[in-house]
N, C-alpha and C. Protein backbone atom coordinates (compact mmCIF):
# COMPACT_ATOMS: atom_id res chain seq x y z
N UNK A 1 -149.97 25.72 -37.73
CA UNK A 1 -149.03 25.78 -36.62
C UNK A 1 -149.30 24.66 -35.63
N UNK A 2 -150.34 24.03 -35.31
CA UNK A 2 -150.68 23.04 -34.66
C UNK A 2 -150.78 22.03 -35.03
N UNK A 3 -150.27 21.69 -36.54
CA UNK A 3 -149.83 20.58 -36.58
C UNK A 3 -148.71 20.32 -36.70
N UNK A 4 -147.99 21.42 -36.84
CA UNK A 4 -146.26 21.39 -36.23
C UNK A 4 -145.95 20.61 -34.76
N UNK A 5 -146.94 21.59 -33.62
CA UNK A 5 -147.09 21.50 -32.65
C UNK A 5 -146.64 20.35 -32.14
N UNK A 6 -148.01 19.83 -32.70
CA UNK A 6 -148.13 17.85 -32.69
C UNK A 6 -147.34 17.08 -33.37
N UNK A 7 -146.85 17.68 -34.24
CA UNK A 7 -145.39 16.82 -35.02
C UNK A 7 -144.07 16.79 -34.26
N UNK A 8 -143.63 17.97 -33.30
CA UNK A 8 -142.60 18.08 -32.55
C UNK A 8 -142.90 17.49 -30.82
N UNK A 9 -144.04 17.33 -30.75
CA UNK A 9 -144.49 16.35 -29.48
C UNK A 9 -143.99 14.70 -30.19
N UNK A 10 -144.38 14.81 -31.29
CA UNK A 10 -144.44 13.17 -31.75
C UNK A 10 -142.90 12.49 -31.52
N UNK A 11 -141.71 14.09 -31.82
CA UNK A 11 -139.74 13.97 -32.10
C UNK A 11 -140.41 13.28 -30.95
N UNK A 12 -140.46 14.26 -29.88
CA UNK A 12 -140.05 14.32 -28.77
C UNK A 12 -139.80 12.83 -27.87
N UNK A 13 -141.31 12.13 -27.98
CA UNK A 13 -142.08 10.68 -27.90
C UNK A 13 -140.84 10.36 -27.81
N UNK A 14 -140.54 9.86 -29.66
CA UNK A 14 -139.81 8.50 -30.23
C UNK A 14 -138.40 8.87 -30.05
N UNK A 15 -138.00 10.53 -29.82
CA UNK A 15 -136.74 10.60 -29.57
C UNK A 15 -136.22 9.87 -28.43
N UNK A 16 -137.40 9.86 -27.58
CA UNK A 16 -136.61 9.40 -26.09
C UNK A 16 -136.50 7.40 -26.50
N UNK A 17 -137.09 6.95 -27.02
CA UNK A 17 -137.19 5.39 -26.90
C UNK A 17 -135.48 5.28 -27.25
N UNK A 18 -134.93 4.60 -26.62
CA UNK A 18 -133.43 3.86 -26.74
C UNK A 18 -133.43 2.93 -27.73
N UNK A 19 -133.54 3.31 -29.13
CA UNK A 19 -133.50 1.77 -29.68
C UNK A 19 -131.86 2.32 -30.92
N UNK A 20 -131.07 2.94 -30.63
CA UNK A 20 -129.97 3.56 -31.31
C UNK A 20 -129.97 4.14 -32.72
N UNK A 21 -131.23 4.41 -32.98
CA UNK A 21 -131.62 5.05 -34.46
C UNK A 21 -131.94 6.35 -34.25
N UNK A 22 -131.73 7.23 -34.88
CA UNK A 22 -132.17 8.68 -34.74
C UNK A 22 -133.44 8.68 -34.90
N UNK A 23 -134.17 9.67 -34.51
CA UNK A 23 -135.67 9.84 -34.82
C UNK A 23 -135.74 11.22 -36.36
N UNK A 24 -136.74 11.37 -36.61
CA UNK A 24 -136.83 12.54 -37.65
C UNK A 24 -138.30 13.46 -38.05
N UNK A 25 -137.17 14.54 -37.88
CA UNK A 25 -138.69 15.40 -38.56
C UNK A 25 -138.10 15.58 -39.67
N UNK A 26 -139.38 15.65 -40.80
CA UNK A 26 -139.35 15.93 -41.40
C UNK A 26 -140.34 17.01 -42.35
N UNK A 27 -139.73 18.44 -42.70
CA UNK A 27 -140.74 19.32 -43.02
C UNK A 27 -140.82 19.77 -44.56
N UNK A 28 -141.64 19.02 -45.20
CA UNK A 28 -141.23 19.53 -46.56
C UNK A 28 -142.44 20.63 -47.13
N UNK A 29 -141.84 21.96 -47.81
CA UNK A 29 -141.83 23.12 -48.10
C UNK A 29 -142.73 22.57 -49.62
N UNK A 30 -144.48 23.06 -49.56
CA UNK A 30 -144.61 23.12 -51.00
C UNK A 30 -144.71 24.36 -51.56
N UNK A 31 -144.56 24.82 -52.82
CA UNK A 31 -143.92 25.47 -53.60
C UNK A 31 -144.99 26.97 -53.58
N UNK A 32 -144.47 28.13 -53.78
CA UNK A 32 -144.74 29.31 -53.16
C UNK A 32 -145.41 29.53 -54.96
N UNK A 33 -146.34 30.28 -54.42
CA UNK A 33 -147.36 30.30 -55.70
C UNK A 33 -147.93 31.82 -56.25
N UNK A 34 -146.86 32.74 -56.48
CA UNK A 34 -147.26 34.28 -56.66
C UNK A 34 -148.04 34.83 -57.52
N UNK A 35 -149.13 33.64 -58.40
CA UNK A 35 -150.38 33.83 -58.92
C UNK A 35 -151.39 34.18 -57.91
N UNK A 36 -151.36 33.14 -56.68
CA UNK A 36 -152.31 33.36 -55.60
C UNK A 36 -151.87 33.68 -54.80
N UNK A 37 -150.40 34.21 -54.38
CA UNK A 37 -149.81 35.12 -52.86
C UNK A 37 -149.77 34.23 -51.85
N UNK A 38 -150.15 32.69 -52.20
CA UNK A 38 -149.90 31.94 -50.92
C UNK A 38 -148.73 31.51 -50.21
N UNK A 39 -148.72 31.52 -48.96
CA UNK A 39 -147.65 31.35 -48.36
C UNK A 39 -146.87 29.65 -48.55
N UNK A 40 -145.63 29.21 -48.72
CA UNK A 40 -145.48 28.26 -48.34
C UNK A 40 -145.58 27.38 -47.38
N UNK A 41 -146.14 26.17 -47.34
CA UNK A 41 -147.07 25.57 -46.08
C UNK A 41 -146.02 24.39 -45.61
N UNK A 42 -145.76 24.56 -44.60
CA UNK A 42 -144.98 23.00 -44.13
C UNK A 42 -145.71 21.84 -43.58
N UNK A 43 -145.60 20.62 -44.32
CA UNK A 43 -146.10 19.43 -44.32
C UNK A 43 -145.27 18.43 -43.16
N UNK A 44 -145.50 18.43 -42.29
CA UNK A 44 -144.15 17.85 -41.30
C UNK A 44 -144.90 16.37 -41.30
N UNK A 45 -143.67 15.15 -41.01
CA UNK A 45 -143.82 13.61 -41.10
C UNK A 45 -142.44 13.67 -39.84
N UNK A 46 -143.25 13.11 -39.21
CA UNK A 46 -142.19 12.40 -37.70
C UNK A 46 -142.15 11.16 -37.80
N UNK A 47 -140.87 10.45 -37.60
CA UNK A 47 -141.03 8.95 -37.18
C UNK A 47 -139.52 8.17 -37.65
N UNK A 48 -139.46 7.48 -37.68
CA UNK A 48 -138.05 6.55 -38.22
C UNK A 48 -137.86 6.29 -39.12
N UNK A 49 -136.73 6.42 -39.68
CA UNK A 49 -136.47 5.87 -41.04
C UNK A 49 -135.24 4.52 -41.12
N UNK A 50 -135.68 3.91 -41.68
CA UNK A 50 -134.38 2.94 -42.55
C UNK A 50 -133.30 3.60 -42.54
N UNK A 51 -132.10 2.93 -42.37
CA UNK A 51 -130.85 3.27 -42.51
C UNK A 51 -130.88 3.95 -44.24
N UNK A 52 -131.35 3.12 -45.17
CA UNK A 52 -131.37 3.16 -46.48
C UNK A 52 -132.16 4.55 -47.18
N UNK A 53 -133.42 4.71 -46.17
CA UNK A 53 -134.05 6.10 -46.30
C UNK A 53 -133.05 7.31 -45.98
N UNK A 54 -133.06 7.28 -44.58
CA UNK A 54 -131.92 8.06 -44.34
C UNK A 54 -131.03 8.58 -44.92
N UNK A 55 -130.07 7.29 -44.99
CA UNK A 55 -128.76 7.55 -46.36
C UNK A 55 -129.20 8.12 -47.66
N UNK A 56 -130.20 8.11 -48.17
CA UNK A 56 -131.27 8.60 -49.75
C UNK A 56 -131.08 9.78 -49.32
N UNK A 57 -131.57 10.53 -48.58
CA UNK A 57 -132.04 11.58 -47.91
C UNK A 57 -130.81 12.05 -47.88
N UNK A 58 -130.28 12.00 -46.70
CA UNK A 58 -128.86 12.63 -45.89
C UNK A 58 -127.81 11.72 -46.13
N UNK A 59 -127.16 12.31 -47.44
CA UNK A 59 -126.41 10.85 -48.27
C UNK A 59 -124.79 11.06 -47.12
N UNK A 60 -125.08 12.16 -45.76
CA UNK A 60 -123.78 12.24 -45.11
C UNK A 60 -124.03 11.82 -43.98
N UNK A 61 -125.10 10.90 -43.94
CA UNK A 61 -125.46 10.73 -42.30
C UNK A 61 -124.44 9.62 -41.61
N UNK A 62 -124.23 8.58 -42.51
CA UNK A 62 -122.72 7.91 -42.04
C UNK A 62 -121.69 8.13 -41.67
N UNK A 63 -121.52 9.20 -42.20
CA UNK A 63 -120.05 9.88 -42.35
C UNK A 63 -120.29 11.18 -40.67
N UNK A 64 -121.31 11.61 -41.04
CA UNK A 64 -121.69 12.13 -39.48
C UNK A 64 -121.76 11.32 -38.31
N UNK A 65 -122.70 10.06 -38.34
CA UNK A 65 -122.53 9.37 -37.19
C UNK A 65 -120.89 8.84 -37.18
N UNK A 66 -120.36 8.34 -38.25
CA UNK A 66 -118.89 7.32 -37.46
C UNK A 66 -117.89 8.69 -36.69
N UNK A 67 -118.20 9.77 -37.45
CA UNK A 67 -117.30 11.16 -36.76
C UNK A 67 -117.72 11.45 -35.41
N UNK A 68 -119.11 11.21 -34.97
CA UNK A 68 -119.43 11.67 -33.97
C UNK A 68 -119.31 10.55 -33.26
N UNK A 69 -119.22 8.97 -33.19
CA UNK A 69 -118.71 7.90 -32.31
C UNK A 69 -117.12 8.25 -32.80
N UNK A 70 -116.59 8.43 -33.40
CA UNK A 70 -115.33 8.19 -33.22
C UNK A 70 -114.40 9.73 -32.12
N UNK A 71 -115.01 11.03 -32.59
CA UNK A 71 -114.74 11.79 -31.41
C UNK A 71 -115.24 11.34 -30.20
N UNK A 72 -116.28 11.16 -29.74
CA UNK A 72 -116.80 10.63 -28.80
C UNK A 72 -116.04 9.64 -27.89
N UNK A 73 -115.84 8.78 -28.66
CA UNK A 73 -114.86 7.38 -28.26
C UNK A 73 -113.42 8.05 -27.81
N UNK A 74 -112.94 8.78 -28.97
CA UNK A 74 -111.57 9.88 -27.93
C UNK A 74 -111.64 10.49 -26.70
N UNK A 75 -112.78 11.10 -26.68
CA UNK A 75 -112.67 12.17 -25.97
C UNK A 75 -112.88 11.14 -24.26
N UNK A 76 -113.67 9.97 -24.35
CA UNK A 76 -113.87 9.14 -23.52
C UNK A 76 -112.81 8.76 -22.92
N UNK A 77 -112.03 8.45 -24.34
CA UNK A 77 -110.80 7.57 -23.69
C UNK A 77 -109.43 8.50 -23.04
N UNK A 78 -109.56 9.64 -22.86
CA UNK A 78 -108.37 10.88 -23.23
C UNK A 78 -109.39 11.23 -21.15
N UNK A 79 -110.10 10.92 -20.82
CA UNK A 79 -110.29 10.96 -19.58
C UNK A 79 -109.88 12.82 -19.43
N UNK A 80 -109.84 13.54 -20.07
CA UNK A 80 -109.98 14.79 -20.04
C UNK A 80 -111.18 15.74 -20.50
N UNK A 81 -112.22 15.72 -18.87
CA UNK A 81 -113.60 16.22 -19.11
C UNK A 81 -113.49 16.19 -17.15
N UNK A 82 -114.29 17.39 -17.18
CA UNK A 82 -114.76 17.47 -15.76
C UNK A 82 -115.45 16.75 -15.45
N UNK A 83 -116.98 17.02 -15.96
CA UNK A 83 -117.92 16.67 -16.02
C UNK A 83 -118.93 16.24 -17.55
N UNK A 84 -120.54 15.89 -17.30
CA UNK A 84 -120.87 15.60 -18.31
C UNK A 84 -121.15 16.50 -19.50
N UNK A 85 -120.93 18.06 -18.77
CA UNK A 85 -121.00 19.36 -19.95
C UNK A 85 -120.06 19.26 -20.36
N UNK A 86 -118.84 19.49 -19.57
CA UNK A 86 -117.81 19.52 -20.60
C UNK A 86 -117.14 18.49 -20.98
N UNK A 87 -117.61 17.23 -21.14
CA UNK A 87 -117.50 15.95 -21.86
C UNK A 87 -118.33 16.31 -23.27
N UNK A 88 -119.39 16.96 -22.90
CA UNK A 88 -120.11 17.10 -24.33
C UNK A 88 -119.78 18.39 -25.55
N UNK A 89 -119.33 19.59 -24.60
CA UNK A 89 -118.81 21.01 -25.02
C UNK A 89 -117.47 20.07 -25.88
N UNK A 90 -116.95 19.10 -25.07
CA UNK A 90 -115.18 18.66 -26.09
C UNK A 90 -115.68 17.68 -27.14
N UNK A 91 -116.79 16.76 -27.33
CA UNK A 91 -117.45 15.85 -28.47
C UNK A 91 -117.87 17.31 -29.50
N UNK A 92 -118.34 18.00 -29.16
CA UNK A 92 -118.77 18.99 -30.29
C UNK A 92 -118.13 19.70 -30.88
N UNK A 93 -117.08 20.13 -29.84
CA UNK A 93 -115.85 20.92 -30.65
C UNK A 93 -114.94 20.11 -31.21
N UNK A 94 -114.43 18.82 -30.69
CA UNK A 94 -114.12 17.72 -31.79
C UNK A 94 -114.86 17.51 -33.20
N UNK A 95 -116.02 17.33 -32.50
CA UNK A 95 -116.79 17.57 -34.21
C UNK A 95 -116.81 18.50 -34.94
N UNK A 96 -116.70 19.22 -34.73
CA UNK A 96 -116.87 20.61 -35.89
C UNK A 96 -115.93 20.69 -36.25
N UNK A 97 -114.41 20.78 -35.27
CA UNK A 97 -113.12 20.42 -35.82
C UNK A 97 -112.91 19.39 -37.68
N UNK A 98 -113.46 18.57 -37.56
CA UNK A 98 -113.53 16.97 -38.26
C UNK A 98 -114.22 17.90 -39.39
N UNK A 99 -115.68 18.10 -39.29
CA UNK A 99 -116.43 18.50 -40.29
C UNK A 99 -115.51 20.06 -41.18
N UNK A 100 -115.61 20.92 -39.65
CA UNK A 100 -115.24 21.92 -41.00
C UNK A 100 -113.80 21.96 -41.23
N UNK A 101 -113.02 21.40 -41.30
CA UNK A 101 -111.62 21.31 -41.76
C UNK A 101 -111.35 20.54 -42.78
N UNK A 102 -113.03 20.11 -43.58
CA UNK A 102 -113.25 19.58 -45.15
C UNK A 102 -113.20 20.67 -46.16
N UNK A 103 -113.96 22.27 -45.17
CA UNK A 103 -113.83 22.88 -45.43
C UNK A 103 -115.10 23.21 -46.96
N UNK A 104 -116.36 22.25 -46.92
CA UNK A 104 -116.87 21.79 -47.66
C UNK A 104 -118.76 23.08 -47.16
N UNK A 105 -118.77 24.18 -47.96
CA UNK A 105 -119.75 25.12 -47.80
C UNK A 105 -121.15 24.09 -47.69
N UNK A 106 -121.40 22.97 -48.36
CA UNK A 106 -122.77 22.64 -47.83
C UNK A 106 -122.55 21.12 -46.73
N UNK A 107 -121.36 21.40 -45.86
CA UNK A 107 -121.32 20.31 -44.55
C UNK A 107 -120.47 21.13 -43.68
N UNK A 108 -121.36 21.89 -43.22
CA UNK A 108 -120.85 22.66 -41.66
C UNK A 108 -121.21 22.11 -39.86
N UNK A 109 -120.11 22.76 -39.13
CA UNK A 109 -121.08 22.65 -38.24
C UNK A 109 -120.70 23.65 -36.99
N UNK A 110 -121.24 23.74 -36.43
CA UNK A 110 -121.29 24.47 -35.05
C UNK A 110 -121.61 26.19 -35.81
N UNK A 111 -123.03 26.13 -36.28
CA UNK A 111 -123.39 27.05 -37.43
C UNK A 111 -123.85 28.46 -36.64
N UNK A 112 -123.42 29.50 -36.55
CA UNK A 112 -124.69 30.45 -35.62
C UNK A 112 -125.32 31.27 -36.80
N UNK A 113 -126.81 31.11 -36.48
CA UNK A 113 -127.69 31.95 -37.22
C UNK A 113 -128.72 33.13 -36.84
N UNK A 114 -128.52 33.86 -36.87
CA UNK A 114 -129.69 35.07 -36.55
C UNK A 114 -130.90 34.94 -36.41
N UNK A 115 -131.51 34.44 -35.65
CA UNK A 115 -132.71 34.23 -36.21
C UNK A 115 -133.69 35.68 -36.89
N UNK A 116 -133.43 36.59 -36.65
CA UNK A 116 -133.99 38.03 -37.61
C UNK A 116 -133.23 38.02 -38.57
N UNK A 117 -132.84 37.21 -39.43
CA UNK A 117 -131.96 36.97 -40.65
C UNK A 117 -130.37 38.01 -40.44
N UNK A 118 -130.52 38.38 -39.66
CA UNK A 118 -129.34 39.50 -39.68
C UNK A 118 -127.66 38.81 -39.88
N UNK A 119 -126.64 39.46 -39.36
CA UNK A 119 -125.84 39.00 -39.50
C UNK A 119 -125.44 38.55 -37.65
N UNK A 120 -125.23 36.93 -37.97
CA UNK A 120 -125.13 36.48 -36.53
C UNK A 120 -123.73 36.77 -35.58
N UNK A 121 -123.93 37.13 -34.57
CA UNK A 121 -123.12 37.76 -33.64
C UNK A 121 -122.75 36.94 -32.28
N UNK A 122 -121.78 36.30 -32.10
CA UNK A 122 -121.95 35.05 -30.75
C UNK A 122 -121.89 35.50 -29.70
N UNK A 123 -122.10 37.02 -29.42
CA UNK A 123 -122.20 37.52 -28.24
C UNK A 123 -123.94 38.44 -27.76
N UNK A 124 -124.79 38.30 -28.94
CA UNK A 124 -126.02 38.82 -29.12
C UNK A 124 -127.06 37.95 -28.77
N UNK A 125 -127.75 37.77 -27.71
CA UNK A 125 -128.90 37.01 -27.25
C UNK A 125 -129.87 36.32 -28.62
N UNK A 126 -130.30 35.45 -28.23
CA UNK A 126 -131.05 34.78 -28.96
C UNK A 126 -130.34 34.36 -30.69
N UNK A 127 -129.47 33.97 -30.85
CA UNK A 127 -128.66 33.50 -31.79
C UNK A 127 -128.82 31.96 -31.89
N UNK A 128 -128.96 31.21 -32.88
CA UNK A 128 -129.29 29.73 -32.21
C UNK A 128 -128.14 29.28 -33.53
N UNK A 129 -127.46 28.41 -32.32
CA UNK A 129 -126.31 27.17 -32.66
C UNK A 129 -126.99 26.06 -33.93
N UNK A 130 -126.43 25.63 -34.57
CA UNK A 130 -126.74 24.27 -35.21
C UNK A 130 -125.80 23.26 -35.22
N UNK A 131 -125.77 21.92 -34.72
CA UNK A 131 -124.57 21.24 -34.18
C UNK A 131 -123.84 20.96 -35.57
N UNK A 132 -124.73 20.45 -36.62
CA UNK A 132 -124.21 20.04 -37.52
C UNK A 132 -125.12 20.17 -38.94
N UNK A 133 -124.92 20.81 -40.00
CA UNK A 133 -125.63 20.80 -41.14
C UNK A 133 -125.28 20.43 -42.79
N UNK A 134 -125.80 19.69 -43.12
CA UNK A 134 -126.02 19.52 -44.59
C UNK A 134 -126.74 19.40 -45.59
N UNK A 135 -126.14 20.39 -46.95
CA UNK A 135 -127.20 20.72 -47.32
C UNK A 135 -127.05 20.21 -48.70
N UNK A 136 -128.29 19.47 -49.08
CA UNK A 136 -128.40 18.60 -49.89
C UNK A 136 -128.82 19.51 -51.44
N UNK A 137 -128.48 19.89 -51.96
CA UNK A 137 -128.71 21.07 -52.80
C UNK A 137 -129.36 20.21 -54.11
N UNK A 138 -129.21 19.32 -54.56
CA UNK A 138 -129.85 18.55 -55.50
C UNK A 138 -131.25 18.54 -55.36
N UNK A 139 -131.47 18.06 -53.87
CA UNK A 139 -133.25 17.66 -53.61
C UNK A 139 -133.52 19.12 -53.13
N UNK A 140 -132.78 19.75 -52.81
CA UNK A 140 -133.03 21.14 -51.64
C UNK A 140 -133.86 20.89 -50.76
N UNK A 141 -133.18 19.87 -50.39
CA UNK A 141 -133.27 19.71 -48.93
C UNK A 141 -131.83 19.95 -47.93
N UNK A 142 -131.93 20.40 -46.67
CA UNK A 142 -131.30 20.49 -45.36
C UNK A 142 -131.49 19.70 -44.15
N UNK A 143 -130.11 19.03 -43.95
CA UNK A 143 -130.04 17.72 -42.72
C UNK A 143 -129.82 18.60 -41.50
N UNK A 144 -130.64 18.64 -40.84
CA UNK A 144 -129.69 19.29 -39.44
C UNK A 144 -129.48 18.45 -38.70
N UNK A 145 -128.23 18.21 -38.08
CA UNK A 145 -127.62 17.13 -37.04
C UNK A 145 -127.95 17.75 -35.71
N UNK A 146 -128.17 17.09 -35.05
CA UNK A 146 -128.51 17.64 -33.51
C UNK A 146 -128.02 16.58 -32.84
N UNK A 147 -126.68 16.40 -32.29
CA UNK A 147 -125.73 15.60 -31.30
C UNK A 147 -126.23 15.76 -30.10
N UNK A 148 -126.29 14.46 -29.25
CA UNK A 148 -126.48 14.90 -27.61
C UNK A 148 -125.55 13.62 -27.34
N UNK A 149 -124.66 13.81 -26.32
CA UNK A 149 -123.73 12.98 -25.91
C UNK A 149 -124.53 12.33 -24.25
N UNK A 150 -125.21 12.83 -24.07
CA UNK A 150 -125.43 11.93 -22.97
C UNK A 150 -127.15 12.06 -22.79
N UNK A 151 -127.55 11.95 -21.67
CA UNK A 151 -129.14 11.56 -21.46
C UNK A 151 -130.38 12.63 -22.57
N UNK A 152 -129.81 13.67 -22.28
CA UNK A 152 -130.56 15.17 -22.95
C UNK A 152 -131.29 14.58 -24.26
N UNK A 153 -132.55 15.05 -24.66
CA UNK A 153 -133.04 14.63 -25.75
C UNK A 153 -133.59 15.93 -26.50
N UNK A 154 -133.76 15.77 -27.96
CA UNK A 154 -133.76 17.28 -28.74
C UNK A 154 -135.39 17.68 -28.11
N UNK A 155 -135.71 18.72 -27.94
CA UNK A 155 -136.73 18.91 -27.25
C UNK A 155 -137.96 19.64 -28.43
N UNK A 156 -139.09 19.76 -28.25
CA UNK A 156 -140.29 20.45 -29.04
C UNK A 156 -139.73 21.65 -29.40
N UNK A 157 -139.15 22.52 -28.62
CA UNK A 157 -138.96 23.89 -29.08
C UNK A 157 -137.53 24.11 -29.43
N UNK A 158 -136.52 22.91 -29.40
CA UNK A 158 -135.21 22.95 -30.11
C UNK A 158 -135.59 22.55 -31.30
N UNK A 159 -136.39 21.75 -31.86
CA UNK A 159 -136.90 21.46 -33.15
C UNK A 159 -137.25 22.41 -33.90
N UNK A 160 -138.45 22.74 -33.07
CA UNK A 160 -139.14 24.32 -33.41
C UNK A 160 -138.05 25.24 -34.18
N UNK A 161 -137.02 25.62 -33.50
CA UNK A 161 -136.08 26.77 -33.45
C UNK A 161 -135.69 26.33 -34.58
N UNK A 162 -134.59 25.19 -34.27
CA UNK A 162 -133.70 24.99 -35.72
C UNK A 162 -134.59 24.76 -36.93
N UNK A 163 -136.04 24.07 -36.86
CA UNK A 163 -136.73 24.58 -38.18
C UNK A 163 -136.90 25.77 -38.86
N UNK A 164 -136.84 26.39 -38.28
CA UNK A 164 -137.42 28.13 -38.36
C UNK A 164 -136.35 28.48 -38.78
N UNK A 165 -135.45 28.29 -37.80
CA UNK A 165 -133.80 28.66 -38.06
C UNK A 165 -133.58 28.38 -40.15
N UNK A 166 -133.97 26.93 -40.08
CA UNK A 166 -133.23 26.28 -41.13
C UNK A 166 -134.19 27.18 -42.83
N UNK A 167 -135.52 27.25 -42.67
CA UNK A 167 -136.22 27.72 -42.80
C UNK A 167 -135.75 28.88 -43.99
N UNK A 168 -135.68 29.94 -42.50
CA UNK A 168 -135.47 31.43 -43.32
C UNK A 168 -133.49 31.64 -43.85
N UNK A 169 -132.90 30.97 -43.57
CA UNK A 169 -131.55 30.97 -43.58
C UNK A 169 -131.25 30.04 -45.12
N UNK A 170 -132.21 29.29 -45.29
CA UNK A 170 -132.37 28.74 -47.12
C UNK A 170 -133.33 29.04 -47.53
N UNK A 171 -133.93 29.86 -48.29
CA UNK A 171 -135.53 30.10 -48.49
C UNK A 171 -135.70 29.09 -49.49
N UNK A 172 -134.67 28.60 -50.53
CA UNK A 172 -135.23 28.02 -51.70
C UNK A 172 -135.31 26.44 -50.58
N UNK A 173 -135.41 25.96 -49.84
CA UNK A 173 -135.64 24.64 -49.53
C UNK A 173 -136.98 23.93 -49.90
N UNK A 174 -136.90 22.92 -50.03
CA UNK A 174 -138.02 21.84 -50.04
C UNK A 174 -138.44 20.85 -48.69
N UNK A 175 -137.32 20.70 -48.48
CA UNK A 175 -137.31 19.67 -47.43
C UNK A 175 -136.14 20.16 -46.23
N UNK A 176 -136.71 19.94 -44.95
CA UNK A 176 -135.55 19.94 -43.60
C UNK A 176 -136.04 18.65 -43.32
N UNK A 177 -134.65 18.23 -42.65
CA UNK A 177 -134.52 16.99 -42.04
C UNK A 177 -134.02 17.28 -40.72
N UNK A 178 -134.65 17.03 -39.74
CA UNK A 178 -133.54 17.37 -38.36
C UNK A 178 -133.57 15.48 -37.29
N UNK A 179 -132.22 15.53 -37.19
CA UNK A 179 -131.95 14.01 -36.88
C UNK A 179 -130.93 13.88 -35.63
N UNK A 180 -131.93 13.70 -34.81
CA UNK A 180 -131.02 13.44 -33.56
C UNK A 180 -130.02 12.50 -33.66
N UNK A 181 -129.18 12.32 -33.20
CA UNK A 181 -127.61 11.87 -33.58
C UNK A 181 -127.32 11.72 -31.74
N UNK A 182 -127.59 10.46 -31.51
CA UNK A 182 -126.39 9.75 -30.39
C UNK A 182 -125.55 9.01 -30.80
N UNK A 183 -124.06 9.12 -29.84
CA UNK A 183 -123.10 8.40 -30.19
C UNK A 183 -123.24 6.51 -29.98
N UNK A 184 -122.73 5.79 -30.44
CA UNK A 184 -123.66 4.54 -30.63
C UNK A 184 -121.67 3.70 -29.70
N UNK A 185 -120.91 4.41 -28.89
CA UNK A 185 -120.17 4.33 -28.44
C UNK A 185 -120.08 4.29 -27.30
């Protein structure tokens, strides 16, 4: 657990540097072993990747970022937003709009999950959002998109969450990817 800890201090670091690349955790799941009852152990790697890694990985991360500059860029130009929440509340619901009207079961977004595996309820405390997800079912691995439209950066225990989240909500996974996503607009 403490080297999670220190892996989601590390997002946190490189998330904030401005250099227009997402940052990444990455937690990959080795394989559950019911000879010896051991638990599956997560191996987490923080840090940057290549456009080219990335794309290997999260073969939709293009297609996520130009959706999320190109709502973005609307919603800018359409000068209909109070403020900087609800400049960001209308980029997300633009996005999810875009994504799920592919209508495509492993590229969702604006996901709510239970975290007690139950069935999620958007009026039941402690329910956690996912901005954007894909799930790579070949590698079994899961991209989680985490959009922030303005200063806000994904934080240690938003990482935390949506890992956990991502976690028990796919058990067969290998790999989570969670990738902060600013608009480059």
């Amino acid at each position: 657990m403490r080297t999670l800890e220190l892996a989601l201090s590390l997002l946190a670091v490189l998330s904030a540097q401005d250099d227009g690349f997402g940052t990444v955790l990455g937690l990959t799941t080795h394989e559950f072993d019911p000879a010896t009852g051991a638990q599956p152990a997560l191996t987490p790697w923080v840090g940057k990747l290549n456009q080219q890694a990335l794309s290997g990985a999260c073969p939709r991360y293009g297609e996520v970022l130009a959706i999320v500059n190109d709502v973005t860029k609307s919603v800018r130009a359409s000068g209909n937003y109070r403020d900087a929440t609800d400049f960001g509340n209308r980029v997300h619901i633009g996005v999810a709009r875009r994504v799920n009207s592919q209508e495509d079961p492993d590229f969702k977004a604006e996901i709510l999950l239970d975290p007690m595996e139950g069935k999620a309820n958007p009026y039941k405390p402690g329910n956690v959002r996912l901005d954007l997800l894909e799930n790579v079912r070949a590698t079994q691995t899961v991209c989680v998109y985490d959009h922030k439209t303005g200063i806000a950066e994904i934080s240690m225990a938003r990482a935390m969450q949506l890992a956990a989240n991502a976690t028990r909500n796919y058990p067969y996974l290998k790999r989570i990817i969670i990738i902060q996503v600013k608009p480059q607009t």
